[in-house]
C-alpha atoms as a PDB file:
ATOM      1  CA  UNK A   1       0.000   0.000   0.000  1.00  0.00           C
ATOM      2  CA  UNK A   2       1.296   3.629  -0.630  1.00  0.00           C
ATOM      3  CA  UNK A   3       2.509   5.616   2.039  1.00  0.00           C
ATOM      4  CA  UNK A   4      -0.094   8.688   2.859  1.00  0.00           C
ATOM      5  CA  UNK A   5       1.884  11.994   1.814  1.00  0.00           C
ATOM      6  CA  UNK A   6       1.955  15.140   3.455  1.00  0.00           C
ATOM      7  CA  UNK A   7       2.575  17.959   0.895  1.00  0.00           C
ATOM      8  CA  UNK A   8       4.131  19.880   3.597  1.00  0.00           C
ATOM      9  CA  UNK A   9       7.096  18.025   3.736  1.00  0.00           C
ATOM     10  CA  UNK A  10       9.323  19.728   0.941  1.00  0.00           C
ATOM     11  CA  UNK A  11       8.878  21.523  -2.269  1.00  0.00           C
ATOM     12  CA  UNK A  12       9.711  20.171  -5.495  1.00  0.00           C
ATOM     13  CA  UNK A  13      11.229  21.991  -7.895  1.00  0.00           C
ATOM     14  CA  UNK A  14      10.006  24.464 -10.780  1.00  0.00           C
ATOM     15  CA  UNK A  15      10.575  22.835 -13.990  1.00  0.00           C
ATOM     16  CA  UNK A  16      10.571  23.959 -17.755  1.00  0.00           C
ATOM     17  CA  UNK A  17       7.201  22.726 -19.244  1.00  0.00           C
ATOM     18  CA  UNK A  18       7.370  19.291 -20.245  1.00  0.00           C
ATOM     19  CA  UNK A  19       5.664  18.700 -23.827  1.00  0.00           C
ATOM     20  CA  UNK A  20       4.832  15.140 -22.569  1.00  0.00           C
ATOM     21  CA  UNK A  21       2.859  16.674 -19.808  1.00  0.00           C
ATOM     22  CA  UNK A  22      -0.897  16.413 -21.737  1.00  0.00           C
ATOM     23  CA  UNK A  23      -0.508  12.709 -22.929  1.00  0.00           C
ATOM     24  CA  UNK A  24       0.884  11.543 -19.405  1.00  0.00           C
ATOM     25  CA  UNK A  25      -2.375  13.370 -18.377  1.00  0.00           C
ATOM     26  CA  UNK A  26      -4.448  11.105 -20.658  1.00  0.00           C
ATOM     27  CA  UNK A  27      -2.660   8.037 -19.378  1.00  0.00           C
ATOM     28  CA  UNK A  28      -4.218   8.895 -15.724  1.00  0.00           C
ATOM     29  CA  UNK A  29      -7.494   9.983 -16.840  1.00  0.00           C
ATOM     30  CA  UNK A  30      -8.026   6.619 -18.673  1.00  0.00           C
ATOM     31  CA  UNK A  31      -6.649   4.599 -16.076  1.00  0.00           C
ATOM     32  CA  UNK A  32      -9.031   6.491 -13.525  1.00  0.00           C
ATOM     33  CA  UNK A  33     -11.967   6.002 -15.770  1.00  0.00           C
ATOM     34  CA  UNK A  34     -11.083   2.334 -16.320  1.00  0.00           C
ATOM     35  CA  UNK A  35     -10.654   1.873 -12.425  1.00  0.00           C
ATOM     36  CA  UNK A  36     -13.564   4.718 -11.331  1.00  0.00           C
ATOM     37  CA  UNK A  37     -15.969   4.053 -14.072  1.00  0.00           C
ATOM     38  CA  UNK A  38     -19.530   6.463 -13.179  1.00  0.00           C
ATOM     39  CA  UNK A  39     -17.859   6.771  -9.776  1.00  0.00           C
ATOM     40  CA  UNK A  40     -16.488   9.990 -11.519  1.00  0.00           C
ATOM     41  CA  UNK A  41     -18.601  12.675 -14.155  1.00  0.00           C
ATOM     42  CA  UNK A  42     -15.533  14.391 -15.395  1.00  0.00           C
ATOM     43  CA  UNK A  43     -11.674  14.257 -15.232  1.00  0.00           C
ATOM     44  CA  UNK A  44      -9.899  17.539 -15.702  1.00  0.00           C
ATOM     45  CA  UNK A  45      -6.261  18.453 -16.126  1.00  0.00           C
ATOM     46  CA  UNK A  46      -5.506  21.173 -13.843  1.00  0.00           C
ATOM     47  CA  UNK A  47      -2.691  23.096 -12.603  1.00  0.00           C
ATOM     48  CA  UNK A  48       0.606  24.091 -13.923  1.00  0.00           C
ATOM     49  CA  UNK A  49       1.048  20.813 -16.203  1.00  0.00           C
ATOM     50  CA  UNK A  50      -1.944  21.688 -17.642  1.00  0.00           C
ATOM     51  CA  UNK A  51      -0.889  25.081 -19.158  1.00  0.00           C
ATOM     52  CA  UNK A  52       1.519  24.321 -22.554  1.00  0.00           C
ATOM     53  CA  UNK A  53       4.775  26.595 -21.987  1.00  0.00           C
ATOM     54  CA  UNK A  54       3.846  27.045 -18.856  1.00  0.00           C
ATOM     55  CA  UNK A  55       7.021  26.483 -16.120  1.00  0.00           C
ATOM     56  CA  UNK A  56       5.500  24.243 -13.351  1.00  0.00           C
ATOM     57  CA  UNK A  57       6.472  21.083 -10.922  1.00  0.00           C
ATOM     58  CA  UNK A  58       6.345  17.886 -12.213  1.00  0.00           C
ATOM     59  CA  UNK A  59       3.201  17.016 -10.934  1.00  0.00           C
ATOM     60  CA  UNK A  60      -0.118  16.118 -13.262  1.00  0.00           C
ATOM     61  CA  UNK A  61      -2.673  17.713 -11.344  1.00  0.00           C
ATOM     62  CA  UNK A  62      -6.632  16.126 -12.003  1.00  0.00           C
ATOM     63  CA  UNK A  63      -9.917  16.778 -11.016  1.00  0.00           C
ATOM     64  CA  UNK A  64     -12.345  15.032 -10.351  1.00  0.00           C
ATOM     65  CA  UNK A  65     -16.563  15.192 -10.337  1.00  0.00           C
ATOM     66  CA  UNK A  66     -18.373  13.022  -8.884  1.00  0.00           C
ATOM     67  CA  UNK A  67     -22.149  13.429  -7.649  1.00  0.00           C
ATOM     68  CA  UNK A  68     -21.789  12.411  -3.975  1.00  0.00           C
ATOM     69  CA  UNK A  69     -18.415  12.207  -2.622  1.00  0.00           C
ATOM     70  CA  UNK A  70     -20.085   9.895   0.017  1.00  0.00           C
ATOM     71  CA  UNK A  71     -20.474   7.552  -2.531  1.00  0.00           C
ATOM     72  CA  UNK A  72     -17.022   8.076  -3.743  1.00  0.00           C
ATOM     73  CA  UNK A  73     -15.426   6.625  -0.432  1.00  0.00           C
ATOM     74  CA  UNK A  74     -15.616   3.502  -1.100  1.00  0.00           C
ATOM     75  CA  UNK A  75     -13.698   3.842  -4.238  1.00  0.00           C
ATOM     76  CA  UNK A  76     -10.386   4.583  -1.644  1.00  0.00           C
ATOM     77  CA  UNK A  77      -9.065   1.175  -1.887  1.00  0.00           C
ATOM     78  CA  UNK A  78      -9.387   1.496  -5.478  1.00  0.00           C
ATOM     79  CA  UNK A  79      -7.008   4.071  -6.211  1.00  0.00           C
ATOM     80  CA  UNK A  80      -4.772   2.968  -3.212  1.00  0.00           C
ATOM     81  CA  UNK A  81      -4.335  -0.505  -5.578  1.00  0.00           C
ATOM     82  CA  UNK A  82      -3.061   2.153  -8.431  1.00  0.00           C
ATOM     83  CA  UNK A  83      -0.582   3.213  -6.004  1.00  0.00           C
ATOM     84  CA  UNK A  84      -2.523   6.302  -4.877  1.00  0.00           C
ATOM     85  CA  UNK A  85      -2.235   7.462  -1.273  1.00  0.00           C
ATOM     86  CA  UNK A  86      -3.869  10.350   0.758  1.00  0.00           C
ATOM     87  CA  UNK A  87      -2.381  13.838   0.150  1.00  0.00           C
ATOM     88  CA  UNK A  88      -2.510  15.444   3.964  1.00  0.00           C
ATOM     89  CA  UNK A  89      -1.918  18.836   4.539  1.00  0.00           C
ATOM     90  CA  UNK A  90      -3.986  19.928   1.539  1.00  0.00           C
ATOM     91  CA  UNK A  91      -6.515  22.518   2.866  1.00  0.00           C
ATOM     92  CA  UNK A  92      -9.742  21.482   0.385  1.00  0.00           C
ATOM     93  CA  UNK A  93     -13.040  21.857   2.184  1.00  0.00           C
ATOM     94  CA  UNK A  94     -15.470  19.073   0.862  1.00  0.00           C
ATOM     95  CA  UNK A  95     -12.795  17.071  -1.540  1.00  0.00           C
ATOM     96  CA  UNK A  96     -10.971  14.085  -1.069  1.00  0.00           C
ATOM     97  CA  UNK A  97      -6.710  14.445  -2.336  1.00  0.00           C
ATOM     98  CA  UNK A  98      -5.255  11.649  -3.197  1.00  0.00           C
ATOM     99  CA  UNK A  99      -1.293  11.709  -4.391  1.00  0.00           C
ATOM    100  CA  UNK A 100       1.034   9.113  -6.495  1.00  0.00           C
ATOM    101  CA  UNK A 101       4.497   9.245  -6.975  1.00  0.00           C
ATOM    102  CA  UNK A 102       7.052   9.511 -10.008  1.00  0.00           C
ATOM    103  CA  UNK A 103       6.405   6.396 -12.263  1.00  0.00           C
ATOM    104  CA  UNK A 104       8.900   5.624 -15.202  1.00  0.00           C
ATOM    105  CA  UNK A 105       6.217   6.519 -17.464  1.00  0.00           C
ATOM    106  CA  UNK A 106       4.433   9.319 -15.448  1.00  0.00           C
ATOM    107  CA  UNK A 107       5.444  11.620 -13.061  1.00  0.00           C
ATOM    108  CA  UNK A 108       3.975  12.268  -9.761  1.00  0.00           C
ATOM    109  CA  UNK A 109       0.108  12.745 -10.194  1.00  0.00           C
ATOM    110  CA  UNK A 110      -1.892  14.637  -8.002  1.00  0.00           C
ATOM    111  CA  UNK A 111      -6.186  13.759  -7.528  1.00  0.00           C
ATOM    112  CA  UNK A 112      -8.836  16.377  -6.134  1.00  0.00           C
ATOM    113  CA  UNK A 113     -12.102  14.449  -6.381  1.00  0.00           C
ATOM    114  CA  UNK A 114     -15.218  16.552  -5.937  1.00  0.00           C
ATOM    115  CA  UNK A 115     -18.224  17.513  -6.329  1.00  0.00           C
ATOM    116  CA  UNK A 116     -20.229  19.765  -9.103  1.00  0.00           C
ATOM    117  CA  UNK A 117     -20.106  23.304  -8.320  1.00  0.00           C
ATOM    118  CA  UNK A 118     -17.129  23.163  -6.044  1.00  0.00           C
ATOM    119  CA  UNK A 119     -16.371  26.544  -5.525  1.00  0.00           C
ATOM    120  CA  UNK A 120     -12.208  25.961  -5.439  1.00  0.00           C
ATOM    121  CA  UNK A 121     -12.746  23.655  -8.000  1.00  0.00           C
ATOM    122  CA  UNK A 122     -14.490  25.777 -10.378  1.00  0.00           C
ATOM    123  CA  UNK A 123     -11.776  28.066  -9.550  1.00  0.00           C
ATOM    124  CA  UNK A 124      -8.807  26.166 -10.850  1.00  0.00           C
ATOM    125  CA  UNK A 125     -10.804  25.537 -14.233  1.00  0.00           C
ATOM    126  CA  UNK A 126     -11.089  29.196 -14.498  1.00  0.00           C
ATOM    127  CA  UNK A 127      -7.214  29.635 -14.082  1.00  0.00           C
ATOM    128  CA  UNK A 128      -6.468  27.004 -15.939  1.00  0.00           C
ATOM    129  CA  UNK A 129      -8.410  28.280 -19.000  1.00  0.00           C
ATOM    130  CA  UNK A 130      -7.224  32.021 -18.370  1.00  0.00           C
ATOM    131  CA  UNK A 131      -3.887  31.063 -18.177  1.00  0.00           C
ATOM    132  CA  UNK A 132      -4.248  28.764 -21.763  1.00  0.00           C
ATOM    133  CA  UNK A 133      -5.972  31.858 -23.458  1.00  0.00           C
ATOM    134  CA  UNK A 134      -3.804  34.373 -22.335  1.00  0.00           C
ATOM    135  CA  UNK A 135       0.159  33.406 -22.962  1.00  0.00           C
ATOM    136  CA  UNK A 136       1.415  36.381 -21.661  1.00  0.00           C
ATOM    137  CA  UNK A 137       0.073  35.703 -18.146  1.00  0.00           C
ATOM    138  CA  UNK A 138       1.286  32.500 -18.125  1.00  0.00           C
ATOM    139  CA  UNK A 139       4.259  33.906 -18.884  1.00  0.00           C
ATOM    140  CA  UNK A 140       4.432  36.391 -16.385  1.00  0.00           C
ATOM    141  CA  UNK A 141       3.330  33.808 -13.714  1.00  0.00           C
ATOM    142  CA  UNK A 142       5.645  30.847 -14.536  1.00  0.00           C
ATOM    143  CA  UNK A 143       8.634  33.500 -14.260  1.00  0.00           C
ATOM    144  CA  UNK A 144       6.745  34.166 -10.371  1.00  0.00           C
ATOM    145  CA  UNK A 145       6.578  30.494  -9.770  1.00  0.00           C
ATOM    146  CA  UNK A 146      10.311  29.597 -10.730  1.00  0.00           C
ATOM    147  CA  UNK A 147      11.138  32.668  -8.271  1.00  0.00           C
ATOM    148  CA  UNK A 148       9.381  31.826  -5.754  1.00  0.00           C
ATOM    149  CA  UNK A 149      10.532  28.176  -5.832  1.00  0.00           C
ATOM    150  CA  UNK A 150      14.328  29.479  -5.882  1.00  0.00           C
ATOM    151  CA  UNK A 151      13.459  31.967  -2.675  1.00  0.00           C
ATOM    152  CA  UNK A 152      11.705  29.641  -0.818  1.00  0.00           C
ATOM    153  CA  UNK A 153      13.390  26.481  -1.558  1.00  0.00           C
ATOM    154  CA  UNK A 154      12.855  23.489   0.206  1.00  0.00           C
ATOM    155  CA  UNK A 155       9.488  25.480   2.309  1.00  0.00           C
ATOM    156  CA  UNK A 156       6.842  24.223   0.503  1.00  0.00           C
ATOM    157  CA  UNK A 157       4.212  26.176   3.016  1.00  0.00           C
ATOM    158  CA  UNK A 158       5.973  29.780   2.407  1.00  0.00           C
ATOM    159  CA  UNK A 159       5.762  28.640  -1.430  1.00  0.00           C
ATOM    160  CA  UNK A 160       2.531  28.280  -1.584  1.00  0.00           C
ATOM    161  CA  UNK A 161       1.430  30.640   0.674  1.00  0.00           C
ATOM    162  CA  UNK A 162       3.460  33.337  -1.885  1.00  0.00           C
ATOM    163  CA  UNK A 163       1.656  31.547  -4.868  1.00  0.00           C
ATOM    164  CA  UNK A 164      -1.559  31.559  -3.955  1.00  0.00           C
ATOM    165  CA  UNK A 165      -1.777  35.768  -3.357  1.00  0.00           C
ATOM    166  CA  UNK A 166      -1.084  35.419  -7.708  1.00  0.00           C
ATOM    167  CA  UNK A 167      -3.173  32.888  -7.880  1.00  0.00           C
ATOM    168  CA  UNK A 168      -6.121  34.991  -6.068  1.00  0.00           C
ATOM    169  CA  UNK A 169      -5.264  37.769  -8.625  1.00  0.00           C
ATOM    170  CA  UNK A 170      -5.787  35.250 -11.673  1.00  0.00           C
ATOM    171  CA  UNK A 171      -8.804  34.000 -10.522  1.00  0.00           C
ATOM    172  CA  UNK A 172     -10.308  37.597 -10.004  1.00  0.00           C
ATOM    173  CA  UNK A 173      -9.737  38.127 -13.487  1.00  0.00           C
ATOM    174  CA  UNK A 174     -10.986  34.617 -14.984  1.00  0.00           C
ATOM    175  CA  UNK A 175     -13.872  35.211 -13.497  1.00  0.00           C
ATOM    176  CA  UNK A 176     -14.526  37.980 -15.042  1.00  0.00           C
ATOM    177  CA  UNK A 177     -13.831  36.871 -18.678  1.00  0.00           C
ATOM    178  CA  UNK A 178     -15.031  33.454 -19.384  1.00  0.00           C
ATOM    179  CA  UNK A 179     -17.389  30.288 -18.358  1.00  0.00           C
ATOM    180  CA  UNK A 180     -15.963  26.808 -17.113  1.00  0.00           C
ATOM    181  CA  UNK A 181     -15.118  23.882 -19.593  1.00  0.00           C
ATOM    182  CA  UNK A 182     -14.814  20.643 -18.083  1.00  0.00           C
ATOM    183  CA  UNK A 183     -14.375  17.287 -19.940  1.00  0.00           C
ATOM    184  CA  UNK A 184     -16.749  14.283 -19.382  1.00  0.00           C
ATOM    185  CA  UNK A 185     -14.953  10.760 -18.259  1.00  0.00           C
ATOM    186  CA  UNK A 186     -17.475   9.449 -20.781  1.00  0.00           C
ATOM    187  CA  UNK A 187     -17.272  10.712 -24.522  1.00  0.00           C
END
């Protein structure tokens, strides 16, 4: 069984985007859909991998819908058996986090599983899709990110705490400019 991981721990670092970053994505989401099956509505990549260009840690970030996260509990075991263990330290009101680590094939993958409406998780669809629309924000904020990896290396609290004041500032304007696309597990 994997190890439960508490984010708090250390900070990775800051990487130059990795092209691969979208089909390692696609790799999870159909592994989760083969594993999760209705269990789930929608499977999102989110977060820095998720932007192309975009400077981030080597982490594939997903979200996940699913109508009652009740229901979704029982699923645990399930994506412990993929290697998946709880992500502590992750302050998500009404979400479950799940973490895996580095695979030859994949790195480290990050799960938020939810449900519809989520406020935080409508907000990291609006970033995300700001931050694809827009390349010179993405820009601007991957140069922010690889700074504020280098100045507070190895503090993974300070970093995000720094990250998420730009991050607040991004989502003020995305929600300003555009709706919410999310991708259904089943096509």
């Amino acid at each position: 069984m994997p190890a439960d991981l508490d984010f708090r721990a250390g900070a990775a670092a800051v990487l130059r985007a990795d092209p691969s970053w979208p089909q390692q994505f696609e790799r999870v989401a159909q592994e989760l859909r083969d594993v999760l099956g209705r269990a789930c509505t929608a499977l999102d990549h989110v977060g820095g991998s998720s932007v192309a260009g975009l400077p981030s840690r080597p982490v594939i970030d997903v979200l996940a819908i699913t109508p009652h996260l009740t229901g979704f509990d029982n699923r645990s075991a399930l994506l412990r058996a993929l290697g998946y263990g709880v992500f502590r330290g992750i302050a998500v009101d009404s979400a479950r986090a799940f973490y895996r680590a580095p695979r030859a094939s994949c790195c480290a993958v990050s799960l938020i599983v939810t449900e519809p409406g989520d406020r935080e998780a409508v907000g990291r669809l609006l970033v995300r899709d700001l931050l694809r629309s827009h390349p010179a924000e993405a820009a601007a904020f991957g140069t922010l990110k690889q700074r504020l990896a280098r100045e507070h290396d190895g503090d993974e609290t300070a970093y995000q705490n720094a990250k998420s004041q730009a991050l607040r500032s991004l989502l003020d304007r995305a929600r300003g400019r555009r709706s919410v696309r999310t991708r259904p597990v089943l096509s």
